[in-house]
C-alpha atoms as a PDB file:
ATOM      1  CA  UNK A   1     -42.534  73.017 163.656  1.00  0.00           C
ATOM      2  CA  UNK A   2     -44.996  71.979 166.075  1.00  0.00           C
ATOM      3  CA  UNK A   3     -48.964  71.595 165.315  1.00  0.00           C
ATOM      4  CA  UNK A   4     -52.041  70.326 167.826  1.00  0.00           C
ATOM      5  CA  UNK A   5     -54.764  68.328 166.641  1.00  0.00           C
ATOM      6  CA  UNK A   6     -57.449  66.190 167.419  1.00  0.00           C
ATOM      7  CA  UNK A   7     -57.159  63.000 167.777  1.00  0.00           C
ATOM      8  CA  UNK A   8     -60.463  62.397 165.920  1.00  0.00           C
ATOM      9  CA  UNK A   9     -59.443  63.794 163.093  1.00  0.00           C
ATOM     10  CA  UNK A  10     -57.853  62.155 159.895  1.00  0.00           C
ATOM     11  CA  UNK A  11     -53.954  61.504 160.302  1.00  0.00           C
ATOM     12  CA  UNK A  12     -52.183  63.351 157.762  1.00  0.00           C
ATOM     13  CA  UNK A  13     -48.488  62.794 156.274  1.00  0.00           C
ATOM     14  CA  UNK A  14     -47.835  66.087 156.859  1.00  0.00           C
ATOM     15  CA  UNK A  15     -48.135  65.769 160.621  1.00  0.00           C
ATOM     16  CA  UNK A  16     -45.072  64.144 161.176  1.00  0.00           C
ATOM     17  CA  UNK A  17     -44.486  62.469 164.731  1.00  0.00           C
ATOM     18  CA  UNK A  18     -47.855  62.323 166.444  1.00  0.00           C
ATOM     19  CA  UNK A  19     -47.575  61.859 169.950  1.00  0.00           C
ATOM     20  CA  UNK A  20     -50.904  62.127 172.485  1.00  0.00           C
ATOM     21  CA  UNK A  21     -50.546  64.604 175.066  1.00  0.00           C
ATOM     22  CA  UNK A  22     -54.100  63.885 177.652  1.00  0.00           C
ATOM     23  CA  UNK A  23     -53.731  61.993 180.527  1.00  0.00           C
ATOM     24  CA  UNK A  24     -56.786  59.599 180.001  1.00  0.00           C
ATOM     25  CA  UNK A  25     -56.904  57.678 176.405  1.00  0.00           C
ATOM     26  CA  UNK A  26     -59.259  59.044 174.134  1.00  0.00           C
ATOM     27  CA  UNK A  27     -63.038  57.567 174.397  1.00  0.00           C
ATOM     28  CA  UNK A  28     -63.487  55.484 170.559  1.00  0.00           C
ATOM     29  CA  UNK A  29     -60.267  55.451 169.695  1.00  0.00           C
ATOM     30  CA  UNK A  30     -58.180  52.409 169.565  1.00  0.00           C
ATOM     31  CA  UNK A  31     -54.610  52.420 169.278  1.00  0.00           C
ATOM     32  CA  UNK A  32     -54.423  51.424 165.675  1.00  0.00           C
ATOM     33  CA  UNK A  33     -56.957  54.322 164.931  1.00  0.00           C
ATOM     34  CA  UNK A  34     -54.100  56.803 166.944  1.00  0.00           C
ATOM     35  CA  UNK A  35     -51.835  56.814 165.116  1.00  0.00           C
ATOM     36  CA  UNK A  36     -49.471  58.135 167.231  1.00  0.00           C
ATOM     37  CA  UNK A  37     -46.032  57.937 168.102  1.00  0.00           C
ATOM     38  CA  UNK A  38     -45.888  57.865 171.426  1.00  0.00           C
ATOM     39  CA  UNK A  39     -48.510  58.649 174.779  1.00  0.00           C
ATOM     40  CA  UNK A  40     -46.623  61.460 176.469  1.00  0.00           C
ATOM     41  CA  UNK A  41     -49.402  61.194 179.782  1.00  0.00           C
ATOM     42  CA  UNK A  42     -46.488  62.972 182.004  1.00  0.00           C
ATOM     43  CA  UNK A  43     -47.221  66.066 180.344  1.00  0.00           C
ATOM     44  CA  UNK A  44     -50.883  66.553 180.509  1.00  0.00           C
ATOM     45  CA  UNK A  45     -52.427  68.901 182.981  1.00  0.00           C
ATOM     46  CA  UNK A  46     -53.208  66.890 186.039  1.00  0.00           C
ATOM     47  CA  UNK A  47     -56.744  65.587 187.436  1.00  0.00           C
ATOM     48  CA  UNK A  48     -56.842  68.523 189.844  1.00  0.00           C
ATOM     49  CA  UNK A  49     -55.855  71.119 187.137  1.00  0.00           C
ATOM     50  CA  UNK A  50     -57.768  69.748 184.302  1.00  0.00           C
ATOM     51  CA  UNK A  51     -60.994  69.377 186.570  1.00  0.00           C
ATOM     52  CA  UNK A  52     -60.811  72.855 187.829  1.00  0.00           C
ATOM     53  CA  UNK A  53     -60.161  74.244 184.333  1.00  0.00           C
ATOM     54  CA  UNK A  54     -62.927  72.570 182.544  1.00  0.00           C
ATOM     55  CA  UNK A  55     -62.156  74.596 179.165  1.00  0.00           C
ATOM     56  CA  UNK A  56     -63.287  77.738 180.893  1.00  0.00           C
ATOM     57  CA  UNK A  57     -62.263  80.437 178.134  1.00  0.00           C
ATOM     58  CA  UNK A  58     -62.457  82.790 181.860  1.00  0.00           C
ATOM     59  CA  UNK A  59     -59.726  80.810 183.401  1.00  0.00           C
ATOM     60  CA  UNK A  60     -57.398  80.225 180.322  1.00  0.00           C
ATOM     61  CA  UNK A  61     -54.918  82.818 181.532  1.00  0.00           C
ATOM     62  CA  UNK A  62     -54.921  81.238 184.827  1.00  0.00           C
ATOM     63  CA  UNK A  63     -54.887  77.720 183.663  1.00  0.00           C
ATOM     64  CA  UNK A  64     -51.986  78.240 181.731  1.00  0.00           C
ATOM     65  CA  UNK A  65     -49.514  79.595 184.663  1.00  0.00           C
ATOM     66  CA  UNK A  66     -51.062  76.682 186.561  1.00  0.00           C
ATOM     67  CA  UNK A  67     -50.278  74.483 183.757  1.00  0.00           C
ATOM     68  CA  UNK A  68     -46.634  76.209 183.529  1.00  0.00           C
ATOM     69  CA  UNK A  69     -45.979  75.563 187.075  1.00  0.00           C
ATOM     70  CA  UNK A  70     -46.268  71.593 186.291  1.00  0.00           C
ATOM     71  CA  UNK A  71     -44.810  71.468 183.761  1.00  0.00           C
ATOM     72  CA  UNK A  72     -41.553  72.928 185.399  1.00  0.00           C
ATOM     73  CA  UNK A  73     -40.069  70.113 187.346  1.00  0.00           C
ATOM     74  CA  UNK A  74     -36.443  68.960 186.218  1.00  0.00           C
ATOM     75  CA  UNK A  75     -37.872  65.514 184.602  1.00  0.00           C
ATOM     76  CA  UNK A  76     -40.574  66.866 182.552  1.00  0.00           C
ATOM     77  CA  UNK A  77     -38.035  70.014 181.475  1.00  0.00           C
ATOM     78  CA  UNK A  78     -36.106  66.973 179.520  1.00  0.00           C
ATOM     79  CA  UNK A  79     -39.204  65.926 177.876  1.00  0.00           C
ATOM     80  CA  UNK A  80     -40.148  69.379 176.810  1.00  0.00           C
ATOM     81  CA  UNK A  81     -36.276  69.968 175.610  1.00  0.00           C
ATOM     82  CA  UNK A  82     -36.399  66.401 173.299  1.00  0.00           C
ATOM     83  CA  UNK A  83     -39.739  67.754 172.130  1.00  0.00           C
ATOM     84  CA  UNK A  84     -38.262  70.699 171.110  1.00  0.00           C
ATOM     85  CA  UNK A  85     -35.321  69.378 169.750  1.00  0.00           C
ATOM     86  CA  UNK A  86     -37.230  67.083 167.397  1.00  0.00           C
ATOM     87  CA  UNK A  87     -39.655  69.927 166.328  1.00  0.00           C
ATOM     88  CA  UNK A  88     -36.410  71.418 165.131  1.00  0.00           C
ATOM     89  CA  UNK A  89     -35.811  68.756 162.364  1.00  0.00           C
ATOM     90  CA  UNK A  90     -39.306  68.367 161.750  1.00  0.00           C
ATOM     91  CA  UNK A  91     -42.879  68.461 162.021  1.00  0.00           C
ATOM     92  CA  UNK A  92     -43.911  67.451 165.885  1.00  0.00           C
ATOM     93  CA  UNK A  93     -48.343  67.405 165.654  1.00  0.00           C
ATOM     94  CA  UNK A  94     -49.540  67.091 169.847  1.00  0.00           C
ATOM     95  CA  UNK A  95     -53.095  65.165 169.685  1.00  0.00           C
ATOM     96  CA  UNK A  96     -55.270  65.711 172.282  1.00  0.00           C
ATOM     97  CA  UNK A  97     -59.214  65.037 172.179  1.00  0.00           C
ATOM     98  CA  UNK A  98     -60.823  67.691 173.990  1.00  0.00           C
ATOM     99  CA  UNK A  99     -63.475  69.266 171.872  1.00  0.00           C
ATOM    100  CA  UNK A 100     -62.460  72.871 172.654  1.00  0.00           C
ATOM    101  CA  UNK A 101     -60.220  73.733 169.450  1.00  0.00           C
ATOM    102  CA  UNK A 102     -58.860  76.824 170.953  1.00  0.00           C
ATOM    103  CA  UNK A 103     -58.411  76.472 175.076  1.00  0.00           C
ATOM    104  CA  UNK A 104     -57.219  72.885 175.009  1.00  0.00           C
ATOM    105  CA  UNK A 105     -53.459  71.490 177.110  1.00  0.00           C
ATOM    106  CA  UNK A 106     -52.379  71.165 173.547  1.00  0.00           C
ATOM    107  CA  UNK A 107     -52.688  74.554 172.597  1.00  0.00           C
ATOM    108  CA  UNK A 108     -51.146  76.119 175.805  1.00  0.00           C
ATOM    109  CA  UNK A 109     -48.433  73.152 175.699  1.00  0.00           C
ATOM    110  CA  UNK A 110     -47.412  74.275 171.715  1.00  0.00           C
ATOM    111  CA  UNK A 111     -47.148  77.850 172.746  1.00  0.00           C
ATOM    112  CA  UNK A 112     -45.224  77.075 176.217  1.00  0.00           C
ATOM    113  CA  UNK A 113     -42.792  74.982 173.617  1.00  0.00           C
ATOM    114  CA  UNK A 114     -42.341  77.998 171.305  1.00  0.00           C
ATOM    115  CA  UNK A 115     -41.516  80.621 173.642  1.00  0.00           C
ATOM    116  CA  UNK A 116     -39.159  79.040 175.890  1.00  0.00           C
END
């Protein structure tokens, strides 16, 4: 199972391996405060993406084929397939800290993880 959530919020038991999915750290969070499992930076958007995007709800479609295209290169396909694979056996939550709930990299990430 695979869940987004903000890093700002409360970690939960029941979100199982946390791992941060921007490519800049969160501002006011330390580490400790995380929580997470790991800082998976390789698969945000990039600068030029994320810039152009600026949580548009317009561009969302766009962003996301954009975001797709990435995401596609051979290394980054293994890191999607081991995220996968552990959201088989568990509860995988992707953190990110933008402040749009709805047209965030985490969203179009989880739903580019459950359809492939």
């Amino acid at each position: 199972m695979i869940k987004i959530k903000r890093i700002y919020e409360i970690k939960l038991p029941d979100d199982g391996k946390r791992y941060l999915v921007d490519r800049v750290w969160p501002r006011g969070v330390s580490k400790e405060q995380a929580g997470i499992d790991g800082w998976l930076k390789e698969l945000a958007p990039s600068t030029a993406l994320r810039t152009w995007f600026s949580h548009d709800p317009e561009k969302w479609e766009e962003f996301k084929e954009k975001y797709r295209d990435e995401l596609s290169s051979p290394l980054l396909s293994e890191v999607l397939q081991k995220l996968r694979d552990e959201s088989s056996h568990g509860v995988v939550t992707l953190i990110y800290s933008a402040k749009d709930t709805k047209f965030n990299n985490a969203a179009c990430l989880k739903e580019i993880l459950e359809l492939d």
